[in-house]
PDB file of N, CA and C in Angstrom:
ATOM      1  N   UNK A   1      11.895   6.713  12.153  1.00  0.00           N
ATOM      2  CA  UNK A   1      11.156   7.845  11.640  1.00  0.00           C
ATOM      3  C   UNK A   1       9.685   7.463  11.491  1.00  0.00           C
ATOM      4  N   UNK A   2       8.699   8.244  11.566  1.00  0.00           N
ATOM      5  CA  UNK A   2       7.271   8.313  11.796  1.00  0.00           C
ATOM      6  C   UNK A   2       6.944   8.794  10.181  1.00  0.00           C
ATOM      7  N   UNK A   3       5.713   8.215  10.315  1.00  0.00           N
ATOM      8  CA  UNK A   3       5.359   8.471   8.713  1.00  0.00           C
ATOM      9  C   UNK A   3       4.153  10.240   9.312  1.00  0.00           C
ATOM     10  N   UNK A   4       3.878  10.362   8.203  1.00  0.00           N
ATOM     11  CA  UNK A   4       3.253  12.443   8.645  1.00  0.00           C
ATOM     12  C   UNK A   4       1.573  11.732   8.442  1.00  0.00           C
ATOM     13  N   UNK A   5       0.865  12.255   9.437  1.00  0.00           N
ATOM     14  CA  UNK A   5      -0.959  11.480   8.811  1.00  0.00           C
ATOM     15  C   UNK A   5      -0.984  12.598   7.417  1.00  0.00           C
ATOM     16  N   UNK A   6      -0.625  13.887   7.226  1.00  0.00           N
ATOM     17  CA  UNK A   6      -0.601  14.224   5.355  1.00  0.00           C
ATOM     18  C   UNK A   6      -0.441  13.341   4.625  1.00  0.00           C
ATOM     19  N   UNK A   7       0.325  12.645   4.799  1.00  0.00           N
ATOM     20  CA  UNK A   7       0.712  11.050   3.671  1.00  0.00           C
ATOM     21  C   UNK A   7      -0.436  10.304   3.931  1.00  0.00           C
ATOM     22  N   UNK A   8      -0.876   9.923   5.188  1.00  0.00           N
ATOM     23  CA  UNK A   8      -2.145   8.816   4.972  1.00  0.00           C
ATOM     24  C   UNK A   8      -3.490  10.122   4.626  1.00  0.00           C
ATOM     25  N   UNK A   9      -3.304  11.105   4.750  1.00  0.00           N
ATOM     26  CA  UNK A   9      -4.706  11.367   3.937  1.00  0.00           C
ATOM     27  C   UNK A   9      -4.267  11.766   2.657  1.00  0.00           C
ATOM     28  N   UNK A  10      -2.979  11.763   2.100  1.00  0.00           N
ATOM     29  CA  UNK A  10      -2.732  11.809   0.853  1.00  0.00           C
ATOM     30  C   UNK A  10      -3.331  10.510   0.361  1.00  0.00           C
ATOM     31  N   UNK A  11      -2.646   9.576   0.296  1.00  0.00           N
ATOM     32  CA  UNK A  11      -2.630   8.012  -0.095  1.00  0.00           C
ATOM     33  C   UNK A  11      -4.214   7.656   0.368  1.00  0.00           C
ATOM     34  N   UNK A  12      -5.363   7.858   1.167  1.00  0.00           N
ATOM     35  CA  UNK A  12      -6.609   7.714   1.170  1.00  0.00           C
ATOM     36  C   UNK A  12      -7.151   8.442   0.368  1.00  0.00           C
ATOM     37  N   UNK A  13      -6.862  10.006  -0.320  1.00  0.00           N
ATOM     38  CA  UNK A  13      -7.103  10.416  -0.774  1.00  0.00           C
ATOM     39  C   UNK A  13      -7.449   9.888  -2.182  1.00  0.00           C
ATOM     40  N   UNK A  14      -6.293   9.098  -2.641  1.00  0.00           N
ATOM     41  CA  UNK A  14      -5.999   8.740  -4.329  1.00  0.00           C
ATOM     42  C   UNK A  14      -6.619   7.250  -4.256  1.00  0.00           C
ATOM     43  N   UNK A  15      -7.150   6.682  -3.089  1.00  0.00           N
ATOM     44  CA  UNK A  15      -7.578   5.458  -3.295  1.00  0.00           C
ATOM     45  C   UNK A  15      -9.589   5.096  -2.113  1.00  0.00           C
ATOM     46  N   UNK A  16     -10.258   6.390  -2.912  1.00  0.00           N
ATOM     47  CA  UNK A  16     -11.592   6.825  -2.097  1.00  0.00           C
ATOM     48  C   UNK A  16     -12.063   5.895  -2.551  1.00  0.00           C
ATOM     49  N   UNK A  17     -11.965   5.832  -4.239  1.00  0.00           N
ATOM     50  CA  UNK A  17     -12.934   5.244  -4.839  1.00  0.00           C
ATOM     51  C   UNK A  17     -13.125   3.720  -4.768  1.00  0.00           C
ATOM     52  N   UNK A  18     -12.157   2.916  -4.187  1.00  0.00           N
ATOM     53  CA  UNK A  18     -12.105   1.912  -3.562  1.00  0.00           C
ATOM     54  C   UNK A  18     -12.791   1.308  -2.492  1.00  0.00           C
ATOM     55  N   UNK A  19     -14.028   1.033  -2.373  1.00  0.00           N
ATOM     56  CA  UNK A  19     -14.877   0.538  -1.037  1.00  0.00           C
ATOM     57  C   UNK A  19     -14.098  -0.440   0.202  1.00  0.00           C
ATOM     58  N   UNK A  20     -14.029  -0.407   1.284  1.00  0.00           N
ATOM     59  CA  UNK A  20     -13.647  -1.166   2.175  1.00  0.00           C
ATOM     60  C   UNK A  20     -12.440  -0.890   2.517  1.00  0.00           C
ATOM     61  N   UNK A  21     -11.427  -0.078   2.364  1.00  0.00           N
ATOM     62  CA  UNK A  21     -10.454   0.432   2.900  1.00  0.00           C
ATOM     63  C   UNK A  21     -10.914   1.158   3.815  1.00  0.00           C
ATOM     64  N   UNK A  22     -10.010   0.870   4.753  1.00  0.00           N
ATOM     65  CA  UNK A  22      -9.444   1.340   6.244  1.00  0.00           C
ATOM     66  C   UNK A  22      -7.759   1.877   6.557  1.00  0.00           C
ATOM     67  N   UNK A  23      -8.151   2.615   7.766  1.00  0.00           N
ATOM     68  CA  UNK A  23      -6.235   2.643   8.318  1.00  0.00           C
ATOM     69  C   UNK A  23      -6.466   2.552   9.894  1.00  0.00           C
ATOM     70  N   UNK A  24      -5.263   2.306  10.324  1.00  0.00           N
ATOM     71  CA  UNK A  24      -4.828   2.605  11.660  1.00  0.00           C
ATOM     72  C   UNK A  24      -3.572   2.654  11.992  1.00  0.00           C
ATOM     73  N   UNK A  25      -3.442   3.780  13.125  1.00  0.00           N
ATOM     74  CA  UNK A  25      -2.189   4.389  13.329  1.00  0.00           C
ATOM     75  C   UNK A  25      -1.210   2.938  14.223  1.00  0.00           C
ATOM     76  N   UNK A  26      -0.333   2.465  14.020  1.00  0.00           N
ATOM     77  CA  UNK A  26       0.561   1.627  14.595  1.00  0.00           C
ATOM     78  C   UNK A  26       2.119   2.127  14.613  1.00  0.00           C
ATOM     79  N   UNK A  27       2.541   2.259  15.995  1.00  0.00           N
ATOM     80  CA  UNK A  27       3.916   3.028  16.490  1.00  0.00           C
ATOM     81  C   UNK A  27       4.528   3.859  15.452  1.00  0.00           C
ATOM     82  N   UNK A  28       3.677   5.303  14.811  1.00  0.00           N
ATOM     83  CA  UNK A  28       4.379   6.025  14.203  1.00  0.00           C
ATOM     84  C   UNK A  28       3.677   5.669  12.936  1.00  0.00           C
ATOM     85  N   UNK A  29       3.431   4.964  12.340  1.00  0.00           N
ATOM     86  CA  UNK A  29       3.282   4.168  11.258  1.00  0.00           C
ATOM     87  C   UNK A  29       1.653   4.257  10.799  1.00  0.00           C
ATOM     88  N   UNK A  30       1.339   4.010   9.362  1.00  0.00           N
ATOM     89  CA  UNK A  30      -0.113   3.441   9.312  1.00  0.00           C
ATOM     90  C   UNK A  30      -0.642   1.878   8.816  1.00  0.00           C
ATOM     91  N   UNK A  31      -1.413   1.127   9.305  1.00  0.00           N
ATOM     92  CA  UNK A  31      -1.233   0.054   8.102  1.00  0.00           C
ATOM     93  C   UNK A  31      -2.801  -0.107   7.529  1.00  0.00           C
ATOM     94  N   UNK A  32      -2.599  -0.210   6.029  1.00  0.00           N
ATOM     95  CA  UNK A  32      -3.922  -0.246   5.360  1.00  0.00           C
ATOM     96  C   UNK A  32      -4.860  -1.618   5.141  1.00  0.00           C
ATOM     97  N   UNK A  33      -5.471  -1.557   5.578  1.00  0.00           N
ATOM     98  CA  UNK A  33      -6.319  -2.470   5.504  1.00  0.00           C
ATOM     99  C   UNK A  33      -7.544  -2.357   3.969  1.00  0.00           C
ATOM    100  N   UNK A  34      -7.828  -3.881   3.488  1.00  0.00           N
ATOM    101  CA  UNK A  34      -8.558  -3.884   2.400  1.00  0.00           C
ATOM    102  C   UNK A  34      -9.723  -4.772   2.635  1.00  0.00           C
ATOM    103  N   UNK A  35     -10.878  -4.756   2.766  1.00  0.00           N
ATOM    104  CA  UNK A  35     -12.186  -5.799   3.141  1.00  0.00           C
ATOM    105  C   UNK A  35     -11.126  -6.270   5.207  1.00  0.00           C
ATOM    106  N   UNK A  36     -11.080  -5.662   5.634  1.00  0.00           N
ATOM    107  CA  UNK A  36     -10.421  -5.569   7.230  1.00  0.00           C
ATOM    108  C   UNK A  36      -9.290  -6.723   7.257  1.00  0.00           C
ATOM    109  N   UNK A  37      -8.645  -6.408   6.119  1.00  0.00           N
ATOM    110  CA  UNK A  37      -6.922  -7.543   6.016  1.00  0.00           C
ATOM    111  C   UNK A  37      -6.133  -6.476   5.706  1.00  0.00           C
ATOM    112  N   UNK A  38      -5.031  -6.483   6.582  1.00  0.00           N
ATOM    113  CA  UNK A  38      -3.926  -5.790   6.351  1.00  0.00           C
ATOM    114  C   UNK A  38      -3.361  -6.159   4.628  1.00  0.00           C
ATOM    115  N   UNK A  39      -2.885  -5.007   3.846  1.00  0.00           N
ATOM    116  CA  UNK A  39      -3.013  -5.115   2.703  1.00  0.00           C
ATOM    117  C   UNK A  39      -1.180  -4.474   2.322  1.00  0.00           C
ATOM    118  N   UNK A  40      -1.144  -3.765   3.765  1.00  0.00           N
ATOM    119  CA  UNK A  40       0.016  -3.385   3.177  1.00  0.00           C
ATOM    120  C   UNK A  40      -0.305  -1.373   4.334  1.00  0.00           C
ATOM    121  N   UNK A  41       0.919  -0.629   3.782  1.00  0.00           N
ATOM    122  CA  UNK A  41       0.903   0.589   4.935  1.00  0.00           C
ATOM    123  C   UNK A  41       2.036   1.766   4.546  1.00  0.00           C
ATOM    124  N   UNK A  42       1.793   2.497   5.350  1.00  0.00           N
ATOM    125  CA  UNK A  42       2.817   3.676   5.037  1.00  0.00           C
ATOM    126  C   UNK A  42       3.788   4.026   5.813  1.00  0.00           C
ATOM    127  N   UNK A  43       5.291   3.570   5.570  1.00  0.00           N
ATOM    128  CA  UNK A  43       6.363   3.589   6.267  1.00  0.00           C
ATOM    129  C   UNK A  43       7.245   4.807   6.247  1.00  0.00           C
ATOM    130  N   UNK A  44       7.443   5.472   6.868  1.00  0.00           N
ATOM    131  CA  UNK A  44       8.473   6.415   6.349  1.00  0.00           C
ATOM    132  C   UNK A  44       8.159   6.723   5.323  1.00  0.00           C
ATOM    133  N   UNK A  45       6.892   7.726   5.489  1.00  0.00           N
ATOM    134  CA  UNK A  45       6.517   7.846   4.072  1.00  0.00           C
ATOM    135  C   UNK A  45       6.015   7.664   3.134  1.00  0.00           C
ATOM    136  N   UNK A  46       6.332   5.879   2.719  1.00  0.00           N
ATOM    137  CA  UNK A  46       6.291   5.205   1.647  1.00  0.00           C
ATOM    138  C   UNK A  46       5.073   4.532   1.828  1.00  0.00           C
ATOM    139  N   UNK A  47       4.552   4.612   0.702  1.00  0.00           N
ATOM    140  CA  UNK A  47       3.406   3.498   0.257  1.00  0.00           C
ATOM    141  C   UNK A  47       3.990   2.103  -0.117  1.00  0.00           C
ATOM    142  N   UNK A  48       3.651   0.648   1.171  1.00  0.00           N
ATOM    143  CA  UNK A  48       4.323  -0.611   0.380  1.00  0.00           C
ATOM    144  C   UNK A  48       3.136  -1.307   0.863  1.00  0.00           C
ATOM    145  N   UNK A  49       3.113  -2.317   0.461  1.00  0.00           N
ATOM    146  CA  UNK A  49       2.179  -3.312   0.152  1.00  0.00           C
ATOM    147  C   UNK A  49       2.530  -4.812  -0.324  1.00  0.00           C
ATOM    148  N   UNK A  50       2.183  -5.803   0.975  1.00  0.00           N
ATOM    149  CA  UNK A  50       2.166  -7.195   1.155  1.00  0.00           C
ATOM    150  C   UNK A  50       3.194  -7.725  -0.224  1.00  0.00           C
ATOM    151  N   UNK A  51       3.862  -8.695  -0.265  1.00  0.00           N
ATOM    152  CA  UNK A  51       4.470  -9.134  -1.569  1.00  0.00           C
ATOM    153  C   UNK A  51       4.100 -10.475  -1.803  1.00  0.00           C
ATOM    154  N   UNK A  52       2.964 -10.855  -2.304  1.00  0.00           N
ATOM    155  CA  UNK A  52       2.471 -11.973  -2.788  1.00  0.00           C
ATOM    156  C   UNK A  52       2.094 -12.389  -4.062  1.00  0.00           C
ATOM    157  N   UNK A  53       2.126 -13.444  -4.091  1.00  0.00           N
ATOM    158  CA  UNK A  53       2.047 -14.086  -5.639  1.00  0.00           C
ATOM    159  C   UNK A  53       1.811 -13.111  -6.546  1.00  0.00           C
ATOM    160  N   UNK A  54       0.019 -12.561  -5.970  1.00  0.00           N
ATOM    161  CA  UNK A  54      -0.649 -11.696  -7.206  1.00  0.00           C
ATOM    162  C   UNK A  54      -0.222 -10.391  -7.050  1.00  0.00           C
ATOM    163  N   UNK A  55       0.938  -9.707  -6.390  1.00  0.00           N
ATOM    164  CA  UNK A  55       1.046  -8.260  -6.402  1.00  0.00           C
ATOM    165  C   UNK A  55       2.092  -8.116  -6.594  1.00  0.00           C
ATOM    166  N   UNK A  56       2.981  -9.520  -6.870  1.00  0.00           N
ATOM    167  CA  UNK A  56       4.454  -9.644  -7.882  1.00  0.00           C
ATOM    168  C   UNK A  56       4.265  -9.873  -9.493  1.00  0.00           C
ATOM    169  N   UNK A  57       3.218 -10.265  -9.422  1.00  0.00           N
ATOM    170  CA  UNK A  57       2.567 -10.635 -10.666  1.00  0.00           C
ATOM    171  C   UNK A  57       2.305  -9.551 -11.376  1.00  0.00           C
ATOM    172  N   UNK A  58       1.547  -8.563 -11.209  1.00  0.00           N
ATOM    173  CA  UNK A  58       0.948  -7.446 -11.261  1.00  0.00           C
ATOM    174  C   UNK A  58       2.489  -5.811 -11.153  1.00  0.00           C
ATOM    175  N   UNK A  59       3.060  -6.061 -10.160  1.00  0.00           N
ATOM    176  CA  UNK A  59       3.508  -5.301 -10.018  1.00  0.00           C
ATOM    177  C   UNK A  59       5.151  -5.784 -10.118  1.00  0.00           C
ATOM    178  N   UNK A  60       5.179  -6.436 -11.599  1.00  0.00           N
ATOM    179  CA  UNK A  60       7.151  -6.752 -11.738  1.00  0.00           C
ATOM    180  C   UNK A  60       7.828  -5.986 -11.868  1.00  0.00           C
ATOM    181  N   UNK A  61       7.831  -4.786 -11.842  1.00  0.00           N
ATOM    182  CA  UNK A  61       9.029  -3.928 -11.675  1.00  0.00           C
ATOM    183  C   UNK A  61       8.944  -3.173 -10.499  1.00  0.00           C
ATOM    184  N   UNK A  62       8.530  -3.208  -9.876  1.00  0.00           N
ATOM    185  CA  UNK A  62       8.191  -2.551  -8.246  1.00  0.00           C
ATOM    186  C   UNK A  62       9.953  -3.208  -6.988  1.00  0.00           C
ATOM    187  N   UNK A  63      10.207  -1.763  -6.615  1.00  0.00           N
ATOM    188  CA  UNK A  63      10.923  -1.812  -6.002  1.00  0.00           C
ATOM    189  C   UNK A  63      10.668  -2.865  -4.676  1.00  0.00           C
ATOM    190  N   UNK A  64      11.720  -3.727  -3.893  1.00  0.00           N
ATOM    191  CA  UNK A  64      11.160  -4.379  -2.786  1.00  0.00           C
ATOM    192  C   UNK A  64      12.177  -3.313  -1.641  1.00  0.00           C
ATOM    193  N   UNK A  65      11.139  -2.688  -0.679  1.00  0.00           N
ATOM    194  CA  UNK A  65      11.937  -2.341   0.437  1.00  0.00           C
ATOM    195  C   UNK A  65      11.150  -2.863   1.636  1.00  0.00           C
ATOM    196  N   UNK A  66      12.311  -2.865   2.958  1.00  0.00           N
ATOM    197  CA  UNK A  66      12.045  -2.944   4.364  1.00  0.00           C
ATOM    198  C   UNK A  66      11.241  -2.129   4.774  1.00  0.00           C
ATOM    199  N   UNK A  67       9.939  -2.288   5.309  1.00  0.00           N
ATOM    200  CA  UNK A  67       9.092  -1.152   6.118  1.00  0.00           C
ATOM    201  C   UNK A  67       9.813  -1.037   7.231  1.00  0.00           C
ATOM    202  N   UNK A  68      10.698  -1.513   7.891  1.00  0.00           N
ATOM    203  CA  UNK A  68      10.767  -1.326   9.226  1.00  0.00           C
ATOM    204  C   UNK A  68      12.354  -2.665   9.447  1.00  0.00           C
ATOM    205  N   UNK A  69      13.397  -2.648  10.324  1.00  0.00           N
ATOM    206  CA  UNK A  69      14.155  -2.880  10.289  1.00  0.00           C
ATOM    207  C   UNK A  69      14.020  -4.476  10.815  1.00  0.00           C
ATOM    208  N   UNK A  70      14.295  -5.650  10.010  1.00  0.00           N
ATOM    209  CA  UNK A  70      13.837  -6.930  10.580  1.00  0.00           C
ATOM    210  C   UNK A  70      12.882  -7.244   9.804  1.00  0.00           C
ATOM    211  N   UNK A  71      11.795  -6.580   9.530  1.00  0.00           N
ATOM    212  CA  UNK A  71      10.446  -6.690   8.680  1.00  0.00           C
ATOM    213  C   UNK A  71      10.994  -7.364   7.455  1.00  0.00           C
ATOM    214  N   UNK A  72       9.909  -8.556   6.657  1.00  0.00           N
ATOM    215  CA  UNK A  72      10.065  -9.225   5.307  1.00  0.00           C
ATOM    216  C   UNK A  72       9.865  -7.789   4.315  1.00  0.00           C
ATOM    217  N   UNK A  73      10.659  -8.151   3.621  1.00  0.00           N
ATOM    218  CA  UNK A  73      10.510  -7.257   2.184  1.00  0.00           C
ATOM    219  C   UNK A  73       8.921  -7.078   1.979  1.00  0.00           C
ATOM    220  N   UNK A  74       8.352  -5.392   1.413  1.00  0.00           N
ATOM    221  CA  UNK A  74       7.309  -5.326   0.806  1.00  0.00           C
ATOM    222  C   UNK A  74       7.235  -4.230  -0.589  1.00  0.00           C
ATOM    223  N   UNK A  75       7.069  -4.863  -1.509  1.00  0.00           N
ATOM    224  CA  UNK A  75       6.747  -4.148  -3.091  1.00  0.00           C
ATOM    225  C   UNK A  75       6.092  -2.535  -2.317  1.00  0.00           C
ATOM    226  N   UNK A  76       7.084  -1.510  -3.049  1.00  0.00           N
ATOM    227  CA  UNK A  76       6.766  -0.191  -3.330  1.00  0.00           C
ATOM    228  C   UNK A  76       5.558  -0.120  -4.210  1.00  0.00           C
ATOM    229  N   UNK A  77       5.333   0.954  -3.921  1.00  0.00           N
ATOM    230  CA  UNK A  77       3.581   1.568  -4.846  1.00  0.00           C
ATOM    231  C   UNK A  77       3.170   2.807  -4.706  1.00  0.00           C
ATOM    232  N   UNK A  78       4.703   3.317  -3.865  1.00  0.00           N
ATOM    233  CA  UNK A  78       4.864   4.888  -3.784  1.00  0.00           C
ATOM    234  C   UNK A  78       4.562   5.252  -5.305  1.00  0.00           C
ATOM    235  N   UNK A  79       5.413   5.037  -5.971  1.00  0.00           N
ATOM    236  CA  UNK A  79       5.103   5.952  -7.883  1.00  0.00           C
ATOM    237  C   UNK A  79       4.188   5.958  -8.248  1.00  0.00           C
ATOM    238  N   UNK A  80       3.073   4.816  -8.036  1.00  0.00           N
ATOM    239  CA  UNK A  80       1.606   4.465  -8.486  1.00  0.00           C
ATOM    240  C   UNK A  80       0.740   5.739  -7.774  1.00  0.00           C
ATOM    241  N   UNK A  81       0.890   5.677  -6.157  1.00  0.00           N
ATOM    242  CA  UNK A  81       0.146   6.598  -5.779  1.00  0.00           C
ATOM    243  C   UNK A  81       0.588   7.968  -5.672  1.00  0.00           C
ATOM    244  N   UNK A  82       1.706   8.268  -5.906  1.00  0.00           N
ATOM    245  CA  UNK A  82       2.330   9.764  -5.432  1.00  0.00           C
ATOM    246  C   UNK A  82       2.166  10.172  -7.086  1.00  0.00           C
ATOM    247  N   UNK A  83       2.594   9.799  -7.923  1.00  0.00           N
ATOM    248  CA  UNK A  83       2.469  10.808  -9.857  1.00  0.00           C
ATOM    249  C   UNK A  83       1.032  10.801  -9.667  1.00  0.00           C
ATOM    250  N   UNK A  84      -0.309  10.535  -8.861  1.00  0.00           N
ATOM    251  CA  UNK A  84      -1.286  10.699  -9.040  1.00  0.00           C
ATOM    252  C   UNK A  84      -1.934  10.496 -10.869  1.00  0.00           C
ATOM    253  N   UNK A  85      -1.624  10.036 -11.599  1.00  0.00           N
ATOM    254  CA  UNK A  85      -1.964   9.353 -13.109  1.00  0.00           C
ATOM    255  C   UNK A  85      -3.480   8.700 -12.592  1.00  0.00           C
ATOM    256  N   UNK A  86      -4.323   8.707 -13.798  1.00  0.00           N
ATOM    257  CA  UNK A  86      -5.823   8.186 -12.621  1.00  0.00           C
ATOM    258  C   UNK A  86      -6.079   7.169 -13.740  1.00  0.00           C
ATOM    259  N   UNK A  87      -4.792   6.853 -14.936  1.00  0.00           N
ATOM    260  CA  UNK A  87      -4.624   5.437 -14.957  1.00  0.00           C
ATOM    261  C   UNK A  87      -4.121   4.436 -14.002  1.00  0.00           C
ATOM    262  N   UNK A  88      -3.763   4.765 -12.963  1.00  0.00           N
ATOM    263  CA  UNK A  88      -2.986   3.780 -11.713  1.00  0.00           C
ATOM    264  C   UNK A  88      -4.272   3.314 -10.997  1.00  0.00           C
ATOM    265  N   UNK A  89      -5.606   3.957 -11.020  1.00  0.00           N
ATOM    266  CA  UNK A  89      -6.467   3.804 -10.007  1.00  0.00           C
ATOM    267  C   UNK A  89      -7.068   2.252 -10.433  1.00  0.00           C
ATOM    268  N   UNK A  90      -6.974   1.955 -11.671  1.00  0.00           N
ATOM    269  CA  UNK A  90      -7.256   0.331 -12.154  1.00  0.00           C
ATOM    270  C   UNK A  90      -6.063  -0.616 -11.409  1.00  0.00           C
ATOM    271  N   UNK A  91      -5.185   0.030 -11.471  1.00  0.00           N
ATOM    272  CA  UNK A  91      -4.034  -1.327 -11.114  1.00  0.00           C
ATOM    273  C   UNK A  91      -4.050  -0.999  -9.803  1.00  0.00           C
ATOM    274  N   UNK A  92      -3.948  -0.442  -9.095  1.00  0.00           N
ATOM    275  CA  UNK A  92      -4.249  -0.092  -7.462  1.00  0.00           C
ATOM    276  C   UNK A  92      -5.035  -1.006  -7.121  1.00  0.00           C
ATOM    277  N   UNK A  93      -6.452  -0.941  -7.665  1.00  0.00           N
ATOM    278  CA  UNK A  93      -7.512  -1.733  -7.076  1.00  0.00           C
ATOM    279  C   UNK A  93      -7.085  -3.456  -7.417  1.00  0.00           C
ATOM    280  N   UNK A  94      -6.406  -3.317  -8.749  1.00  0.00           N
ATOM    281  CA  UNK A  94      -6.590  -4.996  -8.633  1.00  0.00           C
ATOM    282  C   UNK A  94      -5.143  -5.673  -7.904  1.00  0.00           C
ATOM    283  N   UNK A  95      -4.325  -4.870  -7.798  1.00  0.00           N
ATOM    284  CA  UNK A  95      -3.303  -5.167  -6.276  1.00  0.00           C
ATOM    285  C   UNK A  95      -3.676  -5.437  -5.433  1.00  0.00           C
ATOM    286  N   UNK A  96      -4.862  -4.636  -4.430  1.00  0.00           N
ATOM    287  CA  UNK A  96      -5.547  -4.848  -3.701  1.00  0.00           C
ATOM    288  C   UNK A  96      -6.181  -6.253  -3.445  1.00  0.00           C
ATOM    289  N   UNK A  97      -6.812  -6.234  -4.507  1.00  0.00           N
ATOM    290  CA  UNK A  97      -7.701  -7.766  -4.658  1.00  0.00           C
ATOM    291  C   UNK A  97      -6.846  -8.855  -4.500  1.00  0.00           C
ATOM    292  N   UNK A  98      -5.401  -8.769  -5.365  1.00  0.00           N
ATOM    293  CA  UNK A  98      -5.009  -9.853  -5.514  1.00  0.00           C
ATOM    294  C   UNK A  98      -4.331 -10.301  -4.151  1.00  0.00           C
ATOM    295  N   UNK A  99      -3.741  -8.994  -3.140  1.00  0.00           N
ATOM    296  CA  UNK A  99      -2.951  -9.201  -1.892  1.00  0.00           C
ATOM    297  C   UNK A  99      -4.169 -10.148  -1.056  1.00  0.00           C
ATOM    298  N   UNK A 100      -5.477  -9.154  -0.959  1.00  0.00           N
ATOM    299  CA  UNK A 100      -6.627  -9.999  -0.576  1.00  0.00           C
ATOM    300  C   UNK A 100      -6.952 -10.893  -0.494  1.00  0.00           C
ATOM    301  N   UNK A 101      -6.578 -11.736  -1.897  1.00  0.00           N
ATOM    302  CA  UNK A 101      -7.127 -13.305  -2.218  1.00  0.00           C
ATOM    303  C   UNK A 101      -6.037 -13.919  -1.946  1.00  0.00           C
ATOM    304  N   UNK A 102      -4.550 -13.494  -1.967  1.00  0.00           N
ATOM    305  CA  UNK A 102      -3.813 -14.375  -1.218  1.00  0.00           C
ATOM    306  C   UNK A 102      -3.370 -14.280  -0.208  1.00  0.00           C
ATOM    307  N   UNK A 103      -4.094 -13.613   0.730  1.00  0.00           N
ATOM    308  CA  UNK A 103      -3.586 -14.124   2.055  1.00  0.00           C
ATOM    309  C   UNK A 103      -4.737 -14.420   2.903  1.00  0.00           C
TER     310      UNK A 103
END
């Protein structure tokens, strides 16, 4: 299944205020880029994002799903960005950073 570009201009939508984000379309799919590092993307839908030190850290109760069948596990962040709360827009950004600095 193909993710809808409504979802990536949803999910760009809730994360403008963020400088240096990017996307690009890959087989159906989008993947987001943060300072031009893949950061994480929208699968079927779903908003997931890289699972590293600092975005397990940050994000311990976050569901882990498959983007894609074979693919390593990546932390959900669908709830963060879809309830639109514009308390999430602090922890968004420092997810970001932290996927950033570790990889």
């Amino acid at each position: 299944m193909s993710s809808k570009k409504e979802t990536l201009d949803f999910v760009l939508n809730q994360i403008t205020y963020i400088e240096d984000i990017s996307s690009r379309k890959m087989m159906g799919e989008y993947l987001i880029y943060y300072k031009k590092k893949v950061i994480g993307g929208i699968y079927d839908d779903r908003f997931l994002v890289k699972k590293t030190k600092g975005s397990v850290l940050l994000l311990p109760d976050a569901i882990e799903e498959l983007p894609y069948e074979g693919a390593k596990p990546m932390l959900s962040m669908s709830d963060l960005i879809f309830d639109e709360h514009p308390g999430n827009t602090i922890l968004i950004e420092k997810v970001f950073k932290a996927i950033y600095n570790d990889i």
